[in-house]
Protein backbone atom coordinates (compact mmCIF):
# COMPACT_ATOMS: atom_id res chain seq x y z
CA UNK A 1 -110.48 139.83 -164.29
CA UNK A 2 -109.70 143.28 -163.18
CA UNK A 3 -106.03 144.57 -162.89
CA UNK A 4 -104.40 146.22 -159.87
CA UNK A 5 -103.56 149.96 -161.15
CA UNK A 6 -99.72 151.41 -160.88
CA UNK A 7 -99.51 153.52 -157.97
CA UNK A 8 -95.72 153.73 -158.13
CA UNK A 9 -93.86 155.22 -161.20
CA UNK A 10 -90.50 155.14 -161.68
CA UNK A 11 -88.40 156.43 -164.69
CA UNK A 12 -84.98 155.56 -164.81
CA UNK A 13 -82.41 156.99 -167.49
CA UNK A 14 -79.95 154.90 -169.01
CA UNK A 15 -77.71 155.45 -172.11
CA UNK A 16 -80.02 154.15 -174.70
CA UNK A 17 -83.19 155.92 -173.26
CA UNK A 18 -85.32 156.33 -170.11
CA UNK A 19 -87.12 152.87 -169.05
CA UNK A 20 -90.44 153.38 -167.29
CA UNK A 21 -91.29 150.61 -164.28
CA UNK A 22 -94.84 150.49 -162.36
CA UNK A 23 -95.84 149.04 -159.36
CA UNK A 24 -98.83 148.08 -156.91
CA UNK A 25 -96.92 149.04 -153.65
CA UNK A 26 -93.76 150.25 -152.86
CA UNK A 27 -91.72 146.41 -152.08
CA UNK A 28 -92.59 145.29 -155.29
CA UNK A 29 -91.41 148.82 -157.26
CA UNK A 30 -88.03 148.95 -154.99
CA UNK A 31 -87.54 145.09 -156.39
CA UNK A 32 -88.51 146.05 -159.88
CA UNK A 33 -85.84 149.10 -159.81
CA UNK A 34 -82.96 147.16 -158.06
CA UNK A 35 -83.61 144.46 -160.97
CA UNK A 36 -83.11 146.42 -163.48
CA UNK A 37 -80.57 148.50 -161.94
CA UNK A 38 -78.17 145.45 -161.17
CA UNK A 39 -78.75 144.65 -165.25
CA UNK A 40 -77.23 148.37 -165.99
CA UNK A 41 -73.28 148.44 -166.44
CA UNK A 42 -71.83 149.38 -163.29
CA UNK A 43 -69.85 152.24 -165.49
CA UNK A 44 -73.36 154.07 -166.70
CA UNK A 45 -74.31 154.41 -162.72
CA UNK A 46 -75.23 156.71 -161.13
CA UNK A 47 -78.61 156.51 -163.18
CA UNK A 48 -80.78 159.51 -163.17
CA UNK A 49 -83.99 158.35 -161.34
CA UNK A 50 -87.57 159.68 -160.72
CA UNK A 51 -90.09 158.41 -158.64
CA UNK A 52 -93.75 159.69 -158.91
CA UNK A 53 -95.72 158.35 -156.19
CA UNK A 54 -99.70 159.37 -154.27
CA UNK A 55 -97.81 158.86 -151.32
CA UNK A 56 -95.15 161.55 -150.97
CA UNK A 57 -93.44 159.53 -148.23
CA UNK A 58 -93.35 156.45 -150.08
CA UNK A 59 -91.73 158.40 -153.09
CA UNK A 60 -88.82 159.63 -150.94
CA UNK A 61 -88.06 156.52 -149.06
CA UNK A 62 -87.28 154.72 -152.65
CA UNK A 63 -85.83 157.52 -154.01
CA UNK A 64 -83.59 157.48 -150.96
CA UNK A 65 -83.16 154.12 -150.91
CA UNK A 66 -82.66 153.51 -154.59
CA UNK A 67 -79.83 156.53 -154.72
CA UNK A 68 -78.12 154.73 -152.05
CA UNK A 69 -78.45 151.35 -153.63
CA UNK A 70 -76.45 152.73 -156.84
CA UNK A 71 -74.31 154.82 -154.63
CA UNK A 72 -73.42 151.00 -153.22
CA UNK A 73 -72.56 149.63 -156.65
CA UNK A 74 -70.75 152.65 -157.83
CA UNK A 75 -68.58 152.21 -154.58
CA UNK A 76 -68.05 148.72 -155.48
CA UNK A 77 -66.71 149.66 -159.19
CA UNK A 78 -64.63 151.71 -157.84
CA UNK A 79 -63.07 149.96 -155.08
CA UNK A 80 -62.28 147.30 -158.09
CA UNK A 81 -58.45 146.93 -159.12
CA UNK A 82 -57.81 147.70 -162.21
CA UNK A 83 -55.60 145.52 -164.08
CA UNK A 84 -53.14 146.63 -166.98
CA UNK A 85 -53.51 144.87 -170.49
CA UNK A 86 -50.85 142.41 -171.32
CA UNK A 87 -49.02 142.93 -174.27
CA UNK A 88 -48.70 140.34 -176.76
């Protein structure tokens, strides 16, 4: 059985250490990257992000859209209240 090759890289950093995802076509790495980008603490993002693709177009549509997905969830930290410890 023969295997589909990578043509979409992408290298996200994250505290402990960059995390390399490949992909056949550009759905299934823009699912692979919001995955593993909802898994990250919402206080580590933005995440430093690369995308390395044949297609040139391809690569700046996700790196596009992935920058505005975490732009999204940082919004969403931010807009959370945050709530005071109670003392004993």
């Amino acid at each position: 059985m023969s295997e589909i090759p990578a043509t979409v890289a992408i290298l996200i950093g994250t505290p402990a250490g960059a995390r390399l995802l490949a992909a056949a076509t550009e759905r299934e790495a823009a699912r692979n990257a919001e995955l593993f980008l909802l898994r990250l603490p919402a206080e580590t993002l933005p995440a430093p992000l690369w995308v390395q693709c044949a297609d040139k177009a391809a690569g700046d549509r996700l790196t596009a859209y992935l920058s505005d997905f975490q732009a999204e969830r940082v919004e969403e930290r931010d807009a959370m209240p945050v709530f005071p410890e109670r003392g004993p």
